[in-house]
C-alpha atoms as a PDB file:
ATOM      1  CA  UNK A   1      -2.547  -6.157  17.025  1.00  0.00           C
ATOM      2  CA  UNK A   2       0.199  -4.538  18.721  1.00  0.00           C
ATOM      3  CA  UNK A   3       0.438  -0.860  19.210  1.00  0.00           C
ATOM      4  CA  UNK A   4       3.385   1.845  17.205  1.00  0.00           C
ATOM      5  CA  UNK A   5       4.405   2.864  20.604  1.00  0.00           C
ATOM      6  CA  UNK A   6       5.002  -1.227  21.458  1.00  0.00           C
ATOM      7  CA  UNK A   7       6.053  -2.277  18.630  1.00  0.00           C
ATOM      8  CA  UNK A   8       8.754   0.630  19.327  1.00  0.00           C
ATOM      9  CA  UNK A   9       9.463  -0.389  22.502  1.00  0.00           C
ATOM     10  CA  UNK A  10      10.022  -4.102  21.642  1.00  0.00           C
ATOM     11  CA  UNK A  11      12.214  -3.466  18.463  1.00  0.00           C
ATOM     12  CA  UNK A  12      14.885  -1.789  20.480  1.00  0.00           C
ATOM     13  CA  UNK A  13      14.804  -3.681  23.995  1.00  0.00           C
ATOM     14  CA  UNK A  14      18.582  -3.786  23.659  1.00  0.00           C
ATOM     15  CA  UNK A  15      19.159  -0.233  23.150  1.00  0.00           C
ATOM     16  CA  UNK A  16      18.514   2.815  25.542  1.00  0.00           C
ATOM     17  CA  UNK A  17      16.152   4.649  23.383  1.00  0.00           C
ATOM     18  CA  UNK A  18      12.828   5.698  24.870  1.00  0.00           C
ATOM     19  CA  UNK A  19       9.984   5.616  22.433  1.00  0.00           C
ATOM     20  CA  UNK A  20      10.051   9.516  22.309  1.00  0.00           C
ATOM     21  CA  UNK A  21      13.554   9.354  20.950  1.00  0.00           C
ATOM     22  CA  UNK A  22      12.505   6.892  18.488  1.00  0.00           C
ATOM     23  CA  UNK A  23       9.496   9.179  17.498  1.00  0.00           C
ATOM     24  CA  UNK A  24      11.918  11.879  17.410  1.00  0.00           C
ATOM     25  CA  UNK A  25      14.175   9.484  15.199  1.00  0.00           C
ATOM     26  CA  UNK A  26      11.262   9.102  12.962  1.00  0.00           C
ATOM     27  CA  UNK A  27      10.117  12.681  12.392  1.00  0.00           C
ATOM     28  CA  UNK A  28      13.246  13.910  11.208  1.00  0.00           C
ATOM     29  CA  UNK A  29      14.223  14.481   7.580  1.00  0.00           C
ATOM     30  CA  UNK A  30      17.027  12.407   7.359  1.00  0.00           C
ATOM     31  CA  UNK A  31      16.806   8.233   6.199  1.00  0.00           C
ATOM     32  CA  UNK A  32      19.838   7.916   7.764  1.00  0.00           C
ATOM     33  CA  UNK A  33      18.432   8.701  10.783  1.00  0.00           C
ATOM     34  CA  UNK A  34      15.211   6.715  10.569  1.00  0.00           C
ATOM     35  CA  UNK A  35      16.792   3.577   8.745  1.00  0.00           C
ATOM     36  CA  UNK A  36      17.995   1.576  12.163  1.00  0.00           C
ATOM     37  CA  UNK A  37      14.304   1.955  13.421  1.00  0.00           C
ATOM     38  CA  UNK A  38      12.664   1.084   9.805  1.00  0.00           C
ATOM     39  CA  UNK A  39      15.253  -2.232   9.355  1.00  0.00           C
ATOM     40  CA  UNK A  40      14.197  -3.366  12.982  1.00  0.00           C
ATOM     41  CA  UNK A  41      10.870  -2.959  12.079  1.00  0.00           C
ATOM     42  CA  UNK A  42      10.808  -5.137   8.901  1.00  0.00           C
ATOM     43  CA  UNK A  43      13.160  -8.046  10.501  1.00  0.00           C
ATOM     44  CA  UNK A  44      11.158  -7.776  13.639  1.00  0.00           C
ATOM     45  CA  UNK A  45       7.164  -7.109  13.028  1.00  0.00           C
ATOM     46  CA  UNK A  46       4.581  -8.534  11.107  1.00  0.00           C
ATOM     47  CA  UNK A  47       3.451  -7.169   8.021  1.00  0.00           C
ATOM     48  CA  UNK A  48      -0.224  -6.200   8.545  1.00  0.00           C
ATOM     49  CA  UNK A  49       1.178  -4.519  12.048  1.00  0.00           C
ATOM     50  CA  UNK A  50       3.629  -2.566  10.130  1.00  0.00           C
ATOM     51  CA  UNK A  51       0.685  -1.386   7.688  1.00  0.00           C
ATOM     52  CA  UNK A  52      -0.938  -0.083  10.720  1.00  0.00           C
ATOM     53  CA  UNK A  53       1.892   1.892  12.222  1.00  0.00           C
ATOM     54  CA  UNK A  54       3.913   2.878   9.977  1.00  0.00           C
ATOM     55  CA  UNK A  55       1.687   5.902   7.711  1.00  0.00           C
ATOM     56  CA  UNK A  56       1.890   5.969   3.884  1.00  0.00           C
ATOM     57  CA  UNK A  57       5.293   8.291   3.781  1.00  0.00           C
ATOM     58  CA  UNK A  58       6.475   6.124   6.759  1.00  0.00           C
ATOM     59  CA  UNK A  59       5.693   3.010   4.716  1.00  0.00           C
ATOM     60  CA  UNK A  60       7.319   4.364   2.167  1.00  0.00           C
ATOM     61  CA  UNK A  61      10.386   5.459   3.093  1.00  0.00           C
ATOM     62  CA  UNK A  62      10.963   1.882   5.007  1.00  0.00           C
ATOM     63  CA  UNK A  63      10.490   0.226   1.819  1.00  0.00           C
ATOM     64  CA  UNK A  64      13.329   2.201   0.513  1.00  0.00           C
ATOM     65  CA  UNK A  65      16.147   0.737  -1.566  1.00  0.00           C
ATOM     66  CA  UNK A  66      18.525   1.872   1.142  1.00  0.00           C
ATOM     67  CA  UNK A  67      16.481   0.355   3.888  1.00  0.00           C
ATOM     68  CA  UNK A  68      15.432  -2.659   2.240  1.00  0.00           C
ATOM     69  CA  UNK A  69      19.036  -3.270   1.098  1.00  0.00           C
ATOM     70  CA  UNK A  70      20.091  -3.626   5.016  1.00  0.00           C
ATOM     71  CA  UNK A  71      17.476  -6.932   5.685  1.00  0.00           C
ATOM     72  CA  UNK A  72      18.944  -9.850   6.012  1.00  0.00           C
ATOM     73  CA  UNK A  73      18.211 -12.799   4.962  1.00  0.00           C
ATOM     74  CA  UNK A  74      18.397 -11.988   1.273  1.00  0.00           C
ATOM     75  CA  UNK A  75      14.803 -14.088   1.019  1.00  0.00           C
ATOM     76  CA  UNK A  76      13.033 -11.409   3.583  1.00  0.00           C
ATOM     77  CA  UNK A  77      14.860  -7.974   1.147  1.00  0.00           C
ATOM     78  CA  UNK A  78      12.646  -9.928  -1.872  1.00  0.00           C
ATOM     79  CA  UNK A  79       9.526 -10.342   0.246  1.00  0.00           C
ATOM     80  CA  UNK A  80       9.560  -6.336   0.658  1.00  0.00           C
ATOM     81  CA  UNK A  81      11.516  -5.538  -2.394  1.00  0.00           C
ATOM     82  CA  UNK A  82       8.157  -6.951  -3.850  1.00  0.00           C
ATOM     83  CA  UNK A  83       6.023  -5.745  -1.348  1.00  0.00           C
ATOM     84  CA  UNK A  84       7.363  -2.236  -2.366  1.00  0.00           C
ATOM     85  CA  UNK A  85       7.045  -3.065  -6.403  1.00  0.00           C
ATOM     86  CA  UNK A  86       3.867  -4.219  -5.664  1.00  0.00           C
ATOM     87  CA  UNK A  87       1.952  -1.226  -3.540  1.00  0.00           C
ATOM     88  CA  UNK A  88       4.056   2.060  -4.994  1.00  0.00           C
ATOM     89  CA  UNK A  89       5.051   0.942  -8.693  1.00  0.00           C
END
């Protein structure tokens, strides 16, 4: 299983962000801030990796309305629209 600081580093191979920025990113307050990140995560890595880097809050927060509102295709915003129903109510 992949590591958070790979997975972070092959999400955004086609940006200029260093894995510090993205943990950065991450740690702040804002959604908005963390949303890019949390989208490329769910279009990009497999579910049982993101359940071991992302931490409960983390988890949470990616399986936000707002977040889970940018996937696309509509199929993969059900698959964590559920996933989200399904672990936090």
């Amino acid at each position: 299983m992949e590591t958070r600081e790979e997975v972070l580093r092959k999400i955004n191979w086609d940006y200029t962000y260093t894995v510090e920025d993205q943990e950065k990113l991450l740690a702040s307050p804002s959604l908005s801030d963390k949303k890019h990140i949390y989208v490329k995560i769910l279009q990009s890595v497999r579910w049982y990796t993101i359940k071991s880097i992302l931490n409960e809050d983390e988890l949470r927060e990616a399986l936000s309305p707002e977040v889970i509102g940018a996937l696309f295709p509509p199929a993969l915003r059900e698959k964590y629209h559920y996933a989200r129903k399904v672990l936090f109510g």
